[in-house]
Protein backbone atom coordinates (compact mmCIF):
# COMPACT_ATOMS: atom_id res chain seq x y z
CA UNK A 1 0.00 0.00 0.00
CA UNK A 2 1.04 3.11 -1.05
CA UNK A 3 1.87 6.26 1.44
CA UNK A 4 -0.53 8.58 -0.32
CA UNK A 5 -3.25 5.41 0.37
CA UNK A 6 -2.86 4.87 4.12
CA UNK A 7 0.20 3.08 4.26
CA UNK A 8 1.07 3.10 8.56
CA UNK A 9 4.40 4.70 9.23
CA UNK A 10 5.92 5.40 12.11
CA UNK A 11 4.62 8.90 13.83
CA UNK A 12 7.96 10.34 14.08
CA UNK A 13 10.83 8.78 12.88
CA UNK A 14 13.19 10.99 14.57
CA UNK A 15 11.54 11.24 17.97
CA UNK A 16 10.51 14.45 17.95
CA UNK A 17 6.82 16.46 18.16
CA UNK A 18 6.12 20.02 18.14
CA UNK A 19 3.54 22.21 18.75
CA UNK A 20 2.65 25.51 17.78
CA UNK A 21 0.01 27.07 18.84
CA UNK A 22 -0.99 30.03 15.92
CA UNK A 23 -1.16 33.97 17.19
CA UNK A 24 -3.76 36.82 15.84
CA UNK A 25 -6.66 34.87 15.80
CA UNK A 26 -9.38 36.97 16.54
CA UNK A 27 -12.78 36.62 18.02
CA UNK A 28 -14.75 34.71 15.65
CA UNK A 29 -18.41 35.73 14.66
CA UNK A 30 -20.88 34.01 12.55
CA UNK A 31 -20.32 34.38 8.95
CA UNK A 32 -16.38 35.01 9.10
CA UNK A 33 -14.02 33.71 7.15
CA UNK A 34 -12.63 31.43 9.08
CA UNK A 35 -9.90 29.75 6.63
CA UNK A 36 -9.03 32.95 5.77
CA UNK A 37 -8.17 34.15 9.20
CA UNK A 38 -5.96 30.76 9.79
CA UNK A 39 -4.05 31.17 6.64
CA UNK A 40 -3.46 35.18 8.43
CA UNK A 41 -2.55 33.54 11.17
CA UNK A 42 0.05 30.37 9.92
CA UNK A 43 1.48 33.67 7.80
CA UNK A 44 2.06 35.46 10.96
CA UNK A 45 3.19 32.64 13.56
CA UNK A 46 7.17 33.03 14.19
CA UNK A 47 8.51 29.49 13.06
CA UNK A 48 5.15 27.86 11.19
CA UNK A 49 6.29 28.49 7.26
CA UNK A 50 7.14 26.82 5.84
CA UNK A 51 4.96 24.42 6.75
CA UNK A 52 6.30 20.86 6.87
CA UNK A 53 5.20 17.52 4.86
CA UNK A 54 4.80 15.91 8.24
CA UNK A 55 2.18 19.11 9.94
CA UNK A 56 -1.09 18.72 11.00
CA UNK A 57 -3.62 21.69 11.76
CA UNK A 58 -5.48 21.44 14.76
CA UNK A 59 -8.72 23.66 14.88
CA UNK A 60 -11.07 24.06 17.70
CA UNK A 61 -14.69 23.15 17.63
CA UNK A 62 -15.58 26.47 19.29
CA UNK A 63 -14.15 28.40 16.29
CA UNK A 64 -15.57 26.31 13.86
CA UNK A 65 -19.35 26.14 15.60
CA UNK A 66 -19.08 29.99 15.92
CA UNK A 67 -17.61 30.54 12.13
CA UNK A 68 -20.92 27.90 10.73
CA UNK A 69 -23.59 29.64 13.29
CA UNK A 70 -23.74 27.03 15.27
CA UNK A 71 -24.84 28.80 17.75
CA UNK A 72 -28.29 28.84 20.38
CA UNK A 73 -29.13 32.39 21.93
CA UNK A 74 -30.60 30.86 25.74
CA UNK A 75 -32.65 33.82 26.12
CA UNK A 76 -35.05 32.18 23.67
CA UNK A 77 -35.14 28.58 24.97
CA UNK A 78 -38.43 27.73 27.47
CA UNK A 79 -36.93 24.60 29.05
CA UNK A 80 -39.68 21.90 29.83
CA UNK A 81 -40.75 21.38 34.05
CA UNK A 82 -38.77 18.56 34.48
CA UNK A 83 -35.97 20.05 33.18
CA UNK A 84 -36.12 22.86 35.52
CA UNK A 85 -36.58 20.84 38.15
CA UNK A 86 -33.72 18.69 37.62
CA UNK A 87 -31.27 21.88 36.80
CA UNK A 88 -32.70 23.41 40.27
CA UNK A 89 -31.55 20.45 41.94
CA UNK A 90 -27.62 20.16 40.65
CA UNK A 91 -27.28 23.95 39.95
CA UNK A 92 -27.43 24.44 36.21
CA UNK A 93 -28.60 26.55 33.95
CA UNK A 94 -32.43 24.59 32.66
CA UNK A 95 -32.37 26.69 29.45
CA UNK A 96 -28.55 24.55 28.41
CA UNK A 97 -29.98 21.45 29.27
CA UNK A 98 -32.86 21.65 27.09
CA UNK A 99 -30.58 22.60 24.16
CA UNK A 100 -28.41 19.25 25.14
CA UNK A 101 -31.50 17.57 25.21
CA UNK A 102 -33.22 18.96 22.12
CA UNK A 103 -29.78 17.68 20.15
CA UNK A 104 -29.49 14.54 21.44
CA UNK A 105 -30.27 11.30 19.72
CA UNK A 106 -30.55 9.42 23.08
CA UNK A 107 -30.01 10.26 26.48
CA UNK A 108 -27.12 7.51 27.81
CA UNK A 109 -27.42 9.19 31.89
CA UNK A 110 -28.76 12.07 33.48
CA UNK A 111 -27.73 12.28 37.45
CA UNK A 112 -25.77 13.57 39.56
CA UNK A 113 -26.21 16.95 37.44
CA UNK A 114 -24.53 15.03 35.17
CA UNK A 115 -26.12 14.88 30.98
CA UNK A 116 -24.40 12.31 29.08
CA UNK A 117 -26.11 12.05 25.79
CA UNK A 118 -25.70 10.27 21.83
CA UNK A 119 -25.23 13.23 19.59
CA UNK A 120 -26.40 12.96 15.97
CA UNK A 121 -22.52 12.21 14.95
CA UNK A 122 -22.83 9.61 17.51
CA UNK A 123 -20.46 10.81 19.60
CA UNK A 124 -21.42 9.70 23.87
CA UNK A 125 -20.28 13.08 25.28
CA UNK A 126 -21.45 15.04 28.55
CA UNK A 127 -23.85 18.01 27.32
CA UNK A 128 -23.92 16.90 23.66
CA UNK A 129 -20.83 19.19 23.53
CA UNK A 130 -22.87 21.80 23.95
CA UNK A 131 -20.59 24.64 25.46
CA UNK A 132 -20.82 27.89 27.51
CA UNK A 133 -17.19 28.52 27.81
CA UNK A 134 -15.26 31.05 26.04
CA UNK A 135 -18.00 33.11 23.96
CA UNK A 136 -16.70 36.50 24.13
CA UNK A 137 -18.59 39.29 24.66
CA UNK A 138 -21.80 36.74 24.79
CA UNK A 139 -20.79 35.02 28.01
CA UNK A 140 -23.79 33.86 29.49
CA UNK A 141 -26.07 34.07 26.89
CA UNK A 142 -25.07 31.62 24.23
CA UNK A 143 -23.65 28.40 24.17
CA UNK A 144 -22.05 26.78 20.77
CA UNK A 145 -23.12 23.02 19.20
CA UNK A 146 -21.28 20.62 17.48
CA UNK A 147 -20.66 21.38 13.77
CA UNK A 148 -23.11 19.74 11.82
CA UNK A 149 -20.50 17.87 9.62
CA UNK A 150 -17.19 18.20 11.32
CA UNK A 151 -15.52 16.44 8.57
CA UNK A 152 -16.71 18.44 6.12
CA UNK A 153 -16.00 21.78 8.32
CA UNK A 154 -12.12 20.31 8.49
CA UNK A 155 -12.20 19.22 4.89
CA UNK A 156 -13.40 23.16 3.67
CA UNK A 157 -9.96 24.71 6.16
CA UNK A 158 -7.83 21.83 4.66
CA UNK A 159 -9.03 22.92 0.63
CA UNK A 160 -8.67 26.75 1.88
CA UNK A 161 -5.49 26.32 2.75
CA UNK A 162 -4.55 24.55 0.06
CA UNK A 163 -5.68 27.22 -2.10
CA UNK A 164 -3.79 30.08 -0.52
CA UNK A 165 -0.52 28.36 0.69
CA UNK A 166 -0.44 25.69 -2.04
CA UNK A 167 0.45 23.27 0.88
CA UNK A 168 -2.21 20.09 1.33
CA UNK A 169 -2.16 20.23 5.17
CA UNK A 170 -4.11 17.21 6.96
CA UNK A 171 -7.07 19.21 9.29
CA UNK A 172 -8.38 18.07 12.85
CA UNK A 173 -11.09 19.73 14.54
CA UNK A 174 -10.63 19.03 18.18
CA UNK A 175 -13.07 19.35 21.09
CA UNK A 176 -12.36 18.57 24.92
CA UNK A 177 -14.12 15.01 26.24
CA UNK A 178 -14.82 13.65 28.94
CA UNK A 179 -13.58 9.68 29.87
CA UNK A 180 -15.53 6.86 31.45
CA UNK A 181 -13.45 6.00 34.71
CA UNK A 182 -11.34 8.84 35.13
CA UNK A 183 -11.20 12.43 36.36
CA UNK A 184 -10.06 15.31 33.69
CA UNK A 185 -10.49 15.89 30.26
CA UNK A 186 -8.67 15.61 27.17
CA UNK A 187 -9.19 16.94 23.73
CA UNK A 188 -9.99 14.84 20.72
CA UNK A 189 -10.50 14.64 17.45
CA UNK A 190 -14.51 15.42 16.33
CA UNK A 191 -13.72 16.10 12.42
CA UNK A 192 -10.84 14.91 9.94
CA UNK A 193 -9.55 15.68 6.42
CA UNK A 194 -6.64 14.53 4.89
CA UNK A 195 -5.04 12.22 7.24
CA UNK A 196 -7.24 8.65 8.73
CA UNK A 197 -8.20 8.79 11.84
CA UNK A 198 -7.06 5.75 13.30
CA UNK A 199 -3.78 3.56 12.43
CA UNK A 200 -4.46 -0.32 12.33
CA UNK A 201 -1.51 -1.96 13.76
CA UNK A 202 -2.88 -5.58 13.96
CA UNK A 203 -1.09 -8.00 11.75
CA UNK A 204 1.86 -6.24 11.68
CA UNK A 205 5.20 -7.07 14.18
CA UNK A 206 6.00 -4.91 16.93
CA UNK A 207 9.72 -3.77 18.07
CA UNK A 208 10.71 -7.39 19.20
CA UNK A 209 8.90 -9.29 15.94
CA UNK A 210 5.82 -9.79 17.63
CA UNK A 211 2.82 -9.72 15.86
CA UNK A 212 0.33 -7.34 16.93
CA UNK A 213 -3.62 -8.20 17.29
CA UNK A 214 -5.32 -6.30 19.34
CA UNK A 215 -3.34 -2.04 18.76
CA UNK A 216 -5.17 0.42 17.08
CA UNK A 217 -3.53 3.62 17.46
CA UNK A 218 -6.09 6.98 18.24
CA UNK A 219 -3.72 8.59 15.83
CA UNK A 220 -5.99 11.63 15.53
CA UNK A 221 -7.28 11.63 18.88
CA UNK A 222 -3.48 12.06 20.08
CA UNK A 223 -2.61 15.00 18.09
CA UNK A 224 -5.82 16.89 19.30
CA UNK A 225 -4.26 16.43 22.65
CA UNK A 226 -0.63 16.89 21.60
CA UNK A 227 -2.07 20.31 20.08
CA UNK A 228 -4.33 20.97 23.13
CA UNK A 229 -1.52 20.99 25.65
CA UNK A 230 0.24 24.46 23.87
CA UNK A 231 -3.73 25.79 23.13
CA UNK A 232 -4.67 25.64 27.15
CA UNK A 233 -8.36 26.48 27.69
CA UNK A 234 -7.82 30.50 28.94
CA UNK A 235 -4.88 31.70 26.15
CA UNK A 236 -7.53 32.54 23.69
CA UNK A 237 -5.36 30.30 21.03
CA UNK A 238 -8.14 28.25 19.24
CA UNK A 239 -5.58 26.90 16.38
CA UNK A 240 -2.06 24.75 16.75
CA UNK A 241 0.10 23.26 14.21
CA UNK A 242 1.40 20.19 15.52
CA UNK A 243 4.79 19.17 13.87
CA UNK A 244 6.25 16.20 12.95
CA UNK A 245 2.92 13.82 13.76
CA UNK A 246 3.67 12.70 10.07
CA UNK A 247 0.14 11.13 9.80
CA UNK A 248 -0.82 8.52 7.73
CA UNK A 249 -2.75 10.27 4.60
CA UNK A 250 -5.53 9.20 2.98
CA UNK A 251 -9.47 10.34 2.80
CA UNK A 252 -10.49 9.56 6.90
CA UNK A 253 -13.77 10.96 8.32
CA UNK A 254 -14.34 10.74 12.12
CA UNK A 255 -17.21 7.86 11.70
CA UNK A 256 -14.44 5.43 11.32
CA UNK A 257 -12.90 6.43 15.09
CA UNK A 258 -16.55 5.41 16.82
CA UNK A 259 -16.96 2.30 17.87
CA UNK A 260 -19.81 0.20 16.50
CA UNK A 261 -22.83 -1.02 18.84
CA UNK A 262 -22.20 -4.66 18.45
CA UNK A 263 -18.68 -3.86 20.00
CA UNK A 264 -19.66 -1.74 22.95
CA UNK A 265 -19.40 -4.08 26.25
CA UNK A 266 -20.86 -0.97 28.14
CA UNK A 267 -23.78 0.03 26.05
């Protein structure tokens, strides 16, 4: 198999990742441009061009929900009785828990103030990744969904880009999850373009000649958090280039990443 049709390599052959996280991006509003403010932005980084065969662009969700208007105003939401009641008990806001629940395919849990819901993607998130944080002037007000088609959203940045900096750049749009079993979150991968999401390592020998049958690698997942770690959550950097993840190329989309009902043990 080819390299340009998913052949696995090795992530770094040398060792060594990077991360940059991209300066001058500004607030973004429904209806900007947002390609056009990343190509500004990999312009104006110190050290990003030229950009490297082995780089991988990391945007946000938020950015991407707020460029596509994916956005709910809460002053108009009525939220249902028992949805106050429940958001009176745990201490949330009833009108964002209606949106989460309005977007959801299926409700997985809801206790503890806790709403852990199926989106339409199928991503099992809390809140539907419906988000409050970091709107701007709109604080309080607003919250931000999921992109409709996050693989499509990365695959319009990746042909933008392409376009301006003649440079076919792989594209992740990242959001921050949640995991069963442990405290904290970490970001991953919600959208892809350009790269496959995951690299299938079964059948194939490890360092001492063993064959693998079980390891398949997150590869996209990991670079979301790779690219997360120099973004933070308060820097008001919504866009990294992570450097030397040299990921395997081909046409991925983020359905491939979810794991299919019949092999869920915890459904």
């Amino acid at each position: 198999m080819s390299e340009g049709t998913g052949a696995v390599r090795d992530r770094s052959p040398d060792g060594r990742i990077g991360v940059i996280a991209l300066d001058g991006v500004p607030e973004i509003r429904p209806g900007d441009d947002l390609t056009a403010l990343l190509v500004a932005a990999l312009r104006a980084t110190p050290g990003v061009m030229p950009l490297a065969p082995d780089d991988v662009l990391v945007v946000t969700q938020k950015i991407v929900s707020k460029a596509e208007g994916a956005i709910v105003d809460l002053t108009a939401i009525e939220p249902r009785p028992e949805v106050i009641d429940f958001a009176k008990r745990w201490d949330r806001d009833p009108r964002q828990l209606e949106v989460v629940l309005r977007e959801a395919r299926r409700v997985v849990r809801m206790d503890h103030g806790v709403l852990i819901t199926e989106t339409s993607h199928g991503f099992i998130c809390a809140n539907g990744g419906v988000d409050a944080s970091n709107m701007g002037p709109s604080s309080g007000t607003v919250v931000t969904l999921l992109p409709a088609d996050p693989d499509a959203s990365a695959a319009r940045i990746r042909a933008g880009v392409l376009a301006a900096l003649g440079v076919d750049l792989p594209v992740v749009v990242s959001d921050s999850f949640g995991r069963p079993w442990r405290w904290g979150i970490v970001d991953v991968a919600i959208g892809v373009s350009g790269m496959l999401p995951l690299d299938d390592m079964r059948g194939k020998p490890d360092a001492d000649g063993r064959i693998m049958h079980s390891t398949v690698r997150a590869t996209a997942d990991e670079i979301a958090t790779a690219a997360e770690l120099a973004l933070g959550k308060t820097s008001r950097r919504p866009a990294a280039i992570v450097r030397g993840a040299n990921p395997t190329r081909g046409e991925g989309r983020i359905a491939d990443a979810l794991m299919p009902r019949e092999f869920d043990l915890f459904r």
